[in-house]
N, C-alpha and C. Protein backbone atom coordinates (compact mmCIF):
# COMPACT_ATOMS: atom_id res chain seq x y z
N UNK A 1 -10.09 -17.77 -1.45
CA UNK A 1 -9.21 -16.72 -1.93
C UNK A 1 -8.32 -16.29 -0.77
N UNK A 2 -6.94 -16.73 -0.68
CA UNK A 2 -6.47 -16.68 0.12
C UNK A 2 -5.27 -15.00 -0.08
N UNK A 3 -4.28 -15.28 -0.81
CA UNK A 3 -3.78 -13.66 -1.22
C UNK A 3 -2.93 -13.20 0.16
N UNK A 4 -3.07 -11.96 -0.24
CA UNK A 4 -2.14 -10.93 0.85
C UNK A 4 -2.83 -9.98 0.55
N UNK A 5 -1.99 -9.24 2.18
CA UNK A 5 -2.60 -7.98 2.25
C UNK A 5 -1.31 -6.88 2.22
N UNK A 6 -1.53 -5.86 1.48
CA UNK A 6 -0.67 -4.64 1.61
C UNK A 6 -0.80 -3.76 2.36
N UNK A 7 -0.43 -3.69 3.55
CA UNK A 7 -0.69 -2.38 4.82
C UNK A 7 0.05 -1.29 4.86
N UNK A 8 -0.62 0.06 4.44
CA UNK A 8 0.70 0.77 4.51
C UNK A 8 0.18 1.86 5.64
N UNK A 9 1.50 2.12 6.78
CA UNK A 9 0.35 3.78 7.36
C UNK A 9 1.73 4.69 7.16
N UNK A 10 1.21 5.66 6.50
CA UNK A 10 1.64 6.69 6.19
C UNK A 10 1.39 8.24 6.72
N UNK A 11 2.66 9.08 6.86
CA UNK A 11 2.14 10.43 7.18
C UNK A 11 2.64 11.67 6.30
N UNK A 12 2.01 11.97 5.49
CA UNK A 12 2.39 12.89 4.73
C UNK A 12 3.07 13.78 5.07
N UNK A 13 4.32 14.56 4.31
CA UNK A 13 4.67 15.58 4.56
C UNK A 13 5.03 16.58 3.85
N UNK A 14 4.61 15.99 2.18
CA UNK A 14 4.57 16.68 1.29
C UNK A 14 3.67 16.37 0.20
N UNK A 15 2.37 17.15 0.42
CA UNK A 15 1.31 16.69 -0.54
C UNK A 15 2.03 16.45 -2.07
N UNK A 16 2.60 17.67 -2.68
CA UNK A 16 2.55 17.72 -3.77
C UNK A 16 3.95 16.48 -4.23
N UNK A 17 4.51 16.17 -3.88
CA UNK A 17 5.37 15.19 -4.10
C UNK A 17 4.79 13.44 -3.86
N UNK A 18 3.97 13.39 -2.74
CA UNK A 18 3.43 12.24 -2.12
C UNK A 18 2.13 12.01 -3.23
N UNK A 19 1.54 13.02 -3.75
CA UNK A 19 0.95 12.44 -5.23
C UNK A 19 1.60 12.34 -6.53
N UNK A 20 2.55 12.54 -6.51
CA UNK A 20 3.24 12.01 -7.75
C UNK A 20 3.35 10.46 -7.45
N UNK A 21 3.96 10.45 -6.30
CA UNK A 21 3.90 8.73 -5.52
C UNK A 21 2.45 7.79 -5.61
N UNK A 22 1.66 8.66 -5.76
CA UNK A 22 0.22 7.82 -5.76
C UNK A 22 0.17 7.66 -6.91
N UNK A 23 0.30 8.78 -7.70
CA UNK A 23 -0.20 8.61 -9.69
C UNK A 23 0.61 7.01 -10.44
N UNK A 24 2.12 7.25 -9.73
CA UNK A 24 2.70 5.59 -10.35
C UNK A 24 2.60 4.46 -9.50
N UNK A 25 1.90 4.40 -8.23
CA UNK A 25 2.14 3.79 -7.62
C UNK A 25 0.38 2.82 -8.15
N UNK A 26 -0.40 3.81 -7.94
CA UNK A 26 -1.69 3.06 -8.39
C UNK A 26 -1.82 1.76 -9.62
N UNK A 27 -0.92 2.46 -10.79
CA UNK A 27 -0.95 1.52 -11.86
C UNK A 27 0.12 0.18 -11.72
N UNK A 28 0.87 0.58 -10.98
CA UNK A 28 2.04 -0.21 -10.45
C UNK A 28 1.50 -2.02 -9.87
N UNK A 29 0.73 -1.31 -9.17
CA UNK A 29 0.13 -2.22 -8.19
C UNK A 29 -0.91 -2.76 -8.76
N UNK A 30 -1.97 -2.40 -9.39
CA UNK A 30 -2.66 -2.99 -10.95
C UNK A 30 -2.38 -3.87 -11.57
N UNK A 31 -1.36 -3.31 -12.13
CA UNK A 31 0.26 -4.32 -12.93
C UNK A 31 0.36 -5.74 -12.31
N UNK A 32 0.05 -5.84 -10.97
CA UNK A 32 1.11 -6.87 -10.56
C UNK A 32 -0.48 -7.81 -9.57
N UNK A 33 -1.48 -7.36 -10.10
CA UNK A 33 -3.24 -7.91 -9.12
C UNK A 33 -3.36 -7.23 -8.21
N UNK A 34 -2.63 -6.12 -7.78
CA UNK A 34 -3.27 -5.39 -6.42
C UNK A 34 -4.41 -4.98 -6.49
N UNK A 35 -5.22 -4.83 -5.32
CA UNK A 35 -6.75 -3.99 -5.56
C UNK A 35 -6.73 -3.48 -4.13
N UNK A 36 -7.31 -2.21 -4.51
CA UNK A 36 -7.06 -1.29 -3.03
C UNK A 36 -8.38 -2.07 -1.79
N UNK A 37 -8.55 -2.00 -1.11
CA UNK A 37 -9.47 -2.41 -0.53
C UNK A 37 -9.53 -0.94 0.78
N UNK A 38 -8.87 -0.33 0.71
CA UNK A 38 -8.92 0.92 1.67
C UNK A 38 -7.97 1.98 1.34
N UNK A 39 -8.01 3.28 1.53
CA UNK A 39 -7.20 4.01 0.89
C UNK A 39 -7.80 5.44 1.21
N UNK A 40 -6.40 5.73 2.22
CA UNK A 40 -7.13 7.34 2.72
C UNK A 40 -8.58 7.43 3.30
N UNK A 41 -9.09 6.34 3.73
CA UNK A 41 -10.62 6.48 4.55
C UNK A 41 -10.42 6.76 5.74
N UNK A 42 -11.64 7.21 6.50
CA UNK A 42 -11.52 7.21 7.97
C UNK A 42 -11.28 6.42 8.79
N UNK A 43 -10.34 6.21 9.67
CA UNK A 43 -10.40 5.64 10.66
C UNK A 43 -10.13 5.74 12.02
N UNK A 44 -10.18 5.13 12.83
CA UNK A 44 -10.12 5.12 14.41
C UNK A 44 -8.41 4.82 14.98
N UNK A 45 -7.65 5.60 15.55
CA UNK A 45 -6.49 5.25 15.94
C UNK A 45 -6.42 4.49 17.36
N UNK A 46 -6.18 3.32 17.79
CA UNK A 46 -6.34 2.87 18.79
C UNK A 46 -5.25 2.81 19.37
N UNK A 47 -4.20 2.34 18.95
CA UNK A 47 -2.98 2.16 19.54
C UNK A 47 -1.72 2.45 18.77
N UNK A 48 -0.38 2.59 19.03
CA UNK A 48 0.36 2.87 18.25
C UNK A 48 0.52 4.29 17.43
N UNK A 49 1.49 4.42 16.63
CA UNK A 49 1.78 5.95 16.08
C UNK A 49 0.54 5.88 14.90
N UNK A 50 -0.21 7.65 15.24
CA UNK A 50 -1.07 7.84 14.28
C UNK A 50 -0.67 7.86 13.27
N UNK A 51 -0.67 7.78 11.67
CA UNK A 51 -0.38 7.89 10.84
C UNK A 51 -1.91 8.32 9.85
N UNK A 52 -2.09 9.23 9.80
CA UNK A 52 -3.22 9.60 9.27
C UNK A 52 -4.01 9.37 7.89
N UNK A 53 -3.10 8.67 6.49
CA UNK A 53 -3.23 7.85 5.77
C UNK A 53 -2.90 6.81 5.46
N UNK A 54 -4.21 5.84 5.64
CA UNK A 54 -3.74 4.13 5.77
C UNK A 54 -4.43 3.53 4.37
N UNK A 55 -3.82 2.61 4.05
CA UNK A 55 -4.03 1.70 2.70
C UNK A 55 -3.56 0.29 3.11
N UNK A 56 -4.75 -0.12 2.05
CA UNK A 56 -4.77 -1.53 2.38
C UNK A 56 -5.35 -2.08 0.88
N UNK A 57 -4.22 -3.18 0.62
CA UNK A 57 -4.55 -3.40 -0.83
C UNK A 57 -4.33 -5.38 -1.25
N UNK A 58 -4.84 -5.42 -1.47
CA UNK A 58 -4.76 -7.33 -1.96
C UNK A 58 -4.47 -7.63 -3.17
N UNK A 59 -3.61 -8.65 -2.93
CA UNK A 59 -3.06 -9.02 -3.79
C UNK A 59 -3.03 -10.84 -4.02
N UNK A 60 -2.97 -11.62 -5.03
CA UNK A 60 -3.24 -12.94 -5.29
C UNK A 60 -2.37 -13.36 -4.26
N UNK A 61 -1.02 -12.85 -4.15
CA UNK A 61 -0.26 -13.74 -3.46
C UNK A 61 0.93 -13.06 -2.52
N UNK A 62 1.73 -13.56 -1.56
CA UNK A 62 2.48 -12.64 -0.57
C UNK A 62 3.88 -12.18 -2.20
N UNK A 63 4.39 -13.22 -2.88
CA UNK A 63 5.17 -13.26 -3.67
C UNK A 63 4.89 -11.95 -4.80
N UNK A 64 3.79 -11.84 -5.34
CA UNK A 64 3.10 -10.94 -6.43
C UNK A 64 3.26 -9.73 -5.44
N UNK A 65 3.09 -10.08 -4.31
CA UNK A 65 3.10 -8.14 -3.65
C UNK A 65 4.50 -7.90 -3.64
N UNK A 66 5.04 -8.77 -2.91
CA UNK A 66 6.85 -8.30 -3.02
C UNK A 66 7.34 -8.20 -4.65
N UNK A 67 7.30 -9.13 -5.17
CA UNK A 67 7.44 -8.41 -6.41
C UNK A 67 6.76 -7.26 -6.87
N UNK A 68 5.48 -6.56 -6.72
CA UNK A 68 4.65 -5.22 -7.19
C UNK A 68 6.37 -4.41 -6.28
N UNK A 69 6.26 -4.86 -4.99
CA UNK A 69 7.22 -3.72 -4.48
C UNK A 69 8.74 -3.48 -5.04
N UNK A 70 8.79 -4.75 -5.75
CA UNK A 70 10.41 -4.49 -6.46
C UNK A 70 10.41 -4.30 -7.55
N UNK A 71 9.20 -3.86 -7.84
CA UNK A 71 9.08 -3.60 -9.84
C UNK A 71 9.77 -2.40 -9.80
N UNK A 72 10.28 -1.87 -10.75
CA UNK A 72 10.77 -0.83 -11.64
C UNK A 72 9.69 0.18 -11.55
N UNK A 73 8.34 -0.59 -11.82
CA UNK A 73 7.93 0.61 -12.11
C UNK A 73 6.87 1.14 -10.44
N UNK A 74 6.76 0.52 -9.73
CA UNK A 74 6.57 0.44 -8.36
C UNK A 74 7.95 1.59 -7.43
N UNK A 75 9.05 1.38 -7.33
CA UNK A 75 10.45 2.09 -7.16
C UNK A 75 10.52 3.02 -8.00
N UNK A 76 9.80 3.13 -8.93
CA UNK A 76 10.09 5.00 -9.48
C UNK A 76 9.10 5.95 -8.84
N UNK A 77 8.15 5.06 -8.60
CA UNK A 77 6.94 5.80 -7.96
C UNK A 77 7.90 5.96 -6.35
N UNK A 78 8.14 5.21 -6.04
CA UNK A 78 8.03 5.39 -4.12
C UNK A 78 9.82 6.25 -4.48
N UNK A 79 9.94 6.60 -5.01
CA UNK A 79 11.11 7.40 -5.36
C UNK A 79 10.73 9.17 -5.11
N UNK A 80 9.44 9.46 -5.50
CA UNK A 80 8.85 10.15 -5.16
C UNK A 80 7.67 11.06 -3.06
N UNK A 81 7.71 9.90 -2.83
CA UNK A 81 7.30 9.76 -1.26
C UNK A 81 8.18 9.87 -0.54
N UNK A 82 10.22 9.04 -1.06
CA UNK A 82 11.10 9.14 0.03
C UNK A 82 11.21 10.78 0.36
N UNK A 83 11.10 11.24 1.88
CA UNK A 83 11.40 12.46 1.88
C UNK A 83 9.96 13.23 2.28
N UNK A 84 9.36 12.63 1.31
CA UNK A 84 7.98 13.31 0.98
C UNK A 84 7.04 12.75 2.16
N UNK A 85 7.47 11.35 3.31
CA UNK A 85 6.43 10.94 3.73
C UNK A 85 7.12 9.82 5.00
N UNK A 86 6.84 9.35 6.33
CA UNK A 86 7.43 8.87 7.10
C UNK A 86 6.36 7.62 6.82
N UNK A 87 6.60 6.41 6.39
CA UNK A 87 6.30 5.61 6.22
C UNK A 87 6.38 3.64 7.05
N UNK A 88 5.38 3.15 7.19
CA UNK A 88 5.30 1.77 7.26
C UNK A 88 5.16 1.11 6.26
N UNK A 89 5.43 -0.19 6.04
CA UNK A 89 5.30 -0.78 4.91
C UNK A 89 4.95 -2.23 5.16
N UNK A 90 3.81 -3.28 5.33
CA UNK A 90 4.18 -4.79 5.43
C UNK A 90 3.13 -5.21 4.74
N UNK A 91 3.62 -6.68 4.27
CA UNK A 91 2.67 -7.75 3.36
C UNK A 91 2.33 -8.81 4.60
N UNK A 92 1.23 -8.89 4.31
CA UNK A 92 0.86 -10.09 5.49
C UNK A 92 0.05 -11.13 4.28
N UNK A 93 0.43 -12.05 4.71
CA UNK A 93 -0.40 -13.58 4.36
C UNK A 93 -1.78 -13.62 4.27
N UNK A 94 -2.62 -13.76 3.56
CA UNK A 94 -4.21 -13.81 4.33
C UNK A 94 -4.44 -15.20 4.78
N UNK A 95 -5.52 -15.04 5.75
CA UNK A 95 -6.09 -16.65 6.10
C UNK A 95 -6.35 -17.71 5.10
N UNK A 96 -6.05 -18.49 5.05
CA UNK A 96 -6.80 -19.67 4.39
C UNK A 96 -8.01 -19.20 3.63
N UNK A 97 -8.63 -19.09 4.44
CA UNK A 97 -10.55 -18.88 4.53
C UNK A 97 -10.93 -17.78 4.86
N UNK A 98 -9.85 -16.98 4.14
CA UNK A 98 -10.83 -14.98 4.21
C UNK A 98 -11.10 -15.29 2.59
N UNK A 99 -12.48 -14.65 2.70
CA UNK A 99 -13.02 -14.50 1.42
C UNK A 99 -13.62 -12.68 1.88
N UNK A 100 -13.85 -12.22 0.57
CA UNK A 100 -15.17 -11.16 0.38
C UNK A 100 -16.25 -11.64 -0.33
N UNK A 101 -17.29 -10.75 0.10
CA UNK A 101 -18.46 -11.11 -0.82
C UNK A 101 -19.63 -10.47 -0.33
């Protein structure tokens, strides 16, 4: 199961707007095989700008994530965050031979 990964680090700056962004963004990404694999958990900042909510989500393929990100219904959601949130955004490739289990 090879797939992609969706990395996002994010810093909120407006709760109540930045969940409207989560409510369409969740089904969005559903829509298109995403599955969260991390989301708002704890973690350790080692290097680089903190960003205090990180997500990480998989998807079948690098193509299926860029498309989740150019859906219609993906862009009405993050229509909601612009403003609302200083954001990173990248799809990475997975290995060959990353599996879960």
């Amino acid at each position: 199961m090879a797939g992609a990964f969706w990395i996002a680090h994010v810093k909120v700056l407006d709760a109540e707007a930045y969940g409207k962004y989560a409510e369409g963004a969740g089904p969005a990404i559903a829509k298109h095989g995403g599955k969260f694999l991390a989301r708002g958990a704890r973690y350790v900042q080692l290097e680089g700008n903190d960003r205090a909510r990180n997500v990480v989500a998989w998807f079948p393929s690098l193509e299926a994530a860029e498309t989740c990100y150019r859906s219609d219904e993906y862009q009405a959601a993050l229509a909601h965050a612009k403003g609302a949130s200083e954001r990173d955004l990248v799809i990475v490739e997975a290995a060959e031979d990353v599996s879960f289990g």
